[in-house]
C-alpha atoms as a PDB file:
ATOM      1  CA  UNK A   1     -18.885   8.520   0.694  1.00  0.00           C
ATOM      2  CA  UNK A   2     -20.574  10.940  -1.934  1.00  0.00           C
ATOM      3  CA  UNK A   3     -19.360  10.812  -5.342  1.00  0.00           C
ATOM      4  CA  UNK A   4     -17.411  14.676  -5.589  1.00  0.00           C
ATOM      5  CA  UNK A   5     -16.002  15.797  -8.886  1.00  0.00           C
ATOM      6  CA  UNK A   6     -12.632  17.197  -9.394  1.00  0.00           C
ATOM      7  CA  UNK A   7      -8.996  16.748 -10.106  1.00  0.00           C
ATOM      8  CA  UNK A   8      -6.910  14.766  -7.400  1.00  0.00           C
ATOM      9  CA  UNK A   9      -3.791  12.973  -6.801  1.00  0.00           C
ATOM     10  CA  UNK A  10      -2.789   9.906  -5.188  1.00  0.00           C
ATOM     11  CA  UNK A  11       0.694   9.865  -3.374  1.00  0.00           C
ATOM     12  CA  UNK A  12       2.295  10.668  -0.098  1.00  0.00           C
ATOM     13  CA  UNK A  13       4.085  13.547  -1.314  1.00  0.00           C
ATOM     14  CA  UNK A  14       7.326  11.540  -0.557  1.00  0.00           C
ATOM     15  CA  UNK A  15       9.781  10.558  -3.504  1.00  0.00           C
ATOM     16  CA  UNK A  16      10.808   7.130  -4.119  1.00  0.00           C
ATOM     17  CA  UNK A  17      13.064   6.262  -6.890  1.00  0.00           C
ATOM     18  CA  UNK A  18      12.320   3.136  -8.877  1.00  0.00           C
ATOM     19  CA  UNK A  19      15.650   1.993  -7.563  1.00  0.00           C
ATOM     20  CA  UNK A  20      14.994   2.279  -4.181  1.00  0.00           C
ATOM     21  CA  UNK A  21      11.252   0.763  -4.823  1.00  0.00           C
ATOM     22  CA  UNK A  22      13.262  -2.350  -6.332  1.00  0.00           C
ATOM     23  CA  UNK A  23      15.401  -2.397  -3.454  1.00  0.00           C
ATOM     24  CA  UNK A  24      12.886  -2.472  -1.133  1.00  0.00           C
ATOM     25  CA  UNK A  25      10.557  -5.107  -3.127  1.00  0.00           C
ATOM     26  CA  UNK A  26      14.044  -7.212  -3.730  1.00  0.00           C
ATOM     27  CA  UNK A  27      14.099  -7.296   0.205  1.00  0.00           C
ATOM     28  CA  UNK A  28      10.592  -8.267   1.371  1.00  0.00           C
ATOM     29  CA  UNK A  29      10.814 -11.326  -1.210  1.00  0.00           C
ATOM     30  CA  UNK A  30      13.973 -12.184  -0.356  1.00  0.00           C
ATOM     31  CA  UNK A  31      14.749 -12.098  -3.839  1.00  0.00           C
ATOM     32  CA  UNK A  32      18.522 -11.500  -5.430  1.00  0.00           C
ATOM     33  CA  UNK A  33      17.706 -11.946  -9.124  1.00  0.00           C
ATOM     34  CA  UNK A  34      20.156 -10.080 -11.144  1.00  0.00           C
ATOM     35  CA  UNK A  35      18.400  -6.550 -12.519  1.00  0.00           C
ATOM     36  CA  UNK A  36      19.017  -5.838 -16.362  1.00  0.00           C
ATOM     37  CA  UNK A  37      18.964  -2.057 -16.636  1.00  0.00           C
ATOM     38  CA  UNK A  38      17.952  -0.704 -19.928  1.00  0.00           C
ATOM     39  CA  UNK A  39      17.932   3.121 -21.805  1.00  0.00           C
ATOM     40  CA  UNK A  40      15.366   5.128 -20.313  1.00  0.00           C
ATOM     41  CA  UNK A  41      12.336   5.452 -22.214  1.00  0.00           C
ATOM     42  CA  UNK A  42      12.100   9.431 -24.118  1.00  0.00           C
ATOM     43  CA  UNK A  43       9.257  10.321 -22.553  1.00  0.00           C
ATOM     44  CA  UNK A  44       9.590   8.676 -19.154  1.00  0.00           C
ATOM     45  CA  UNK A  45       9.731  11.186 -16.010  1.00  0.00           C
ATOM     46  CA  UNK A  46      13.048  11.772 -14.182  1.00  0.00           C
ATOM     47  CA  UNK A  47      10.932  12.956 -10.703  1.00  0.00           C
ATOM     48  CA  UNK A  48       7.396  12.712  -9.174  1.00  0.00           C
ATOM     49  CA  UNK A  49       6.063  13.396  -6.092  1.00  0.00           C
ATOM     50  CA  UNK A  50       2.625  13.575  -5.568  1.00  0.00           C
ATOM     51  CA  UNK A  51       0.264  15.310  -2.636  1.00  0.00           C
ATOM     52  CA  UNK A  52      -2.570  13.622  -2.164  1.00  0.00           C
ATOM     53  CA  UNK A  53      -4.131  15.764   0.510  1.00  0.00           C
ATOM     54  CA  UNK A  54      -6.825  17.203  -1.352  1.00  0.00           C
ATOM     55  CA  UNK A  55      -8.074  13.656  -2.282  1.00  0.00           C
ATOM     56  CA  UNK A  56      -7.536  12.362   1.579  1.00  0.00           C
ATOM     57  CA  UNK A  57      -9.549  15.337   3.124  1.00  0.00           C
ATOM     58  CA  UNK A  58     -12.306  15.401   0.800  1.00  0.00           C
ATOM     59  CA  UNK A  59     -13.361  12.313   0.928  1.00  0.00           C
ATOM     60  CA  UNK A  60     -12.185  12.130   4.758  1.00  0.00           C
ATOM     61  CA  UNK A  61      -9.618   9.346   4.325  1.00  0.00           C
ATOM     62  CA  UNK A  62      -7.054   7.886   6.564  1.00  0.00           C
ATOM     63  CA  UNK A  63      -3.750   9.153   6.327  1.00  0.00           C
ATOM     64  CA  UNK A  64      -1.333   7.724   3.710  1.00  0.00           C
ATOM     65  CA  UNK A  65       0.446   4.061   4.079  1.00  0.00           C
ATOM     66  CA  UNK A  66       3.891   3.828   4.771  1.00  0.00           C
ATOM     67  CA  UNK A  67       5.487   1.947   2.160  1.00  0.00           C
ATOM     68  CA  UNK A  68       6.772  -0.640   3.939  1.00  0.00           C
ATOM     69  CA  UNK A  69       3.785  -1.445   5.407  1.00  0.00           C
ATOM     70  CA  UNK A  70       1.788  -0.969   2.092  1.00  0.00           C
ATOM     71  CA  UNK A  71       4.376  -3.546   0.781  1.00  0.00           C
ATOM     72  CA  UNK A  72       3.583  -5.852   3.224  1.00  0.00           C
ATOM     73  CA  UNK A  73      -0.063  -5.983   2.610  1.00  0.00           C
ATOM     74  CA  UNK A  74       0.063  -5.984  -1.208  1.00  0.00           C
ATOM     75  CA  UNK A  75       3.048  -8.195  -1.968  1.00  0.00           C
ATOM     76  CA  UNK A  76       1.897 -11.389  -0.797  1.00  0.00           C
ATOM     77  CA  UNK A  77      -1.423 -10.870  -3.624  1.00  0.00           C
ATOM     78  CA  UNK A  78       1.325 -10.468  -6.754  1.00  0.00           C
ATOM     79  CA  UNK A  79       3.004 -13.489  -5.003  1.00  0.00           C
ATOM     80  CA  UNK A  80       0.026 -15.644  -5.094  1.00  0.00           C
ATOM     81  CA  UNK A  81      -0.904 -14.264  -8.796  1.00  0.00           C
ATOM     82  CA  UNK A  82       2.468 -15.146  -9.877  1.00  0.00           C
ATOM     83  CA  UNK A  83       2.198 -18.761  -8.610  1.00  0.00           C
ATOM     84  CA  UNK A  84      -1.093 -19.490 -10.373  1.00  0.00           C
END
């Protein structure tokens, strides 16, 4: 794939909240750790959702990864990372 400047994103254009991330993270690792929640930092954003079309057709990529399965596959690196 040929090198092609520009500007591109790199998201699903689906929202996920941080809470719902956590949830979902919590889950896979069968984890029930209690979360701390703390102020919000000032400059933190409320929303996101990125498109990352322009960066999957460009450079003729698959479609996106549902997060679930995305999880699946990346989870069990931090797991190992953690343990060593």
């Amino acid at each position: 794939r040929r090198w092609r400047a520009g500007t591109y994103n790199v998201g699903t254009g689906r929202e996920t909240s941080v809470l719902e991330l956590l949830r979902r993270v919590r889950l896979a690792l069968a984890n029930d750790t209690a979360v701390v929640h703390t102020a919000p930092v000032a400059a933190e954003l409320l929303r996101s959702s990125l498109d990352g079309e322009k960066l999957r057709h460009t450079f003729e990529l698959p479609d996106w990864t549902a997060l679930e399965e995305g999880l699946s596959k990346t989870l069990p690196f931090y797991v190992t990372q953690a343990a060593s």
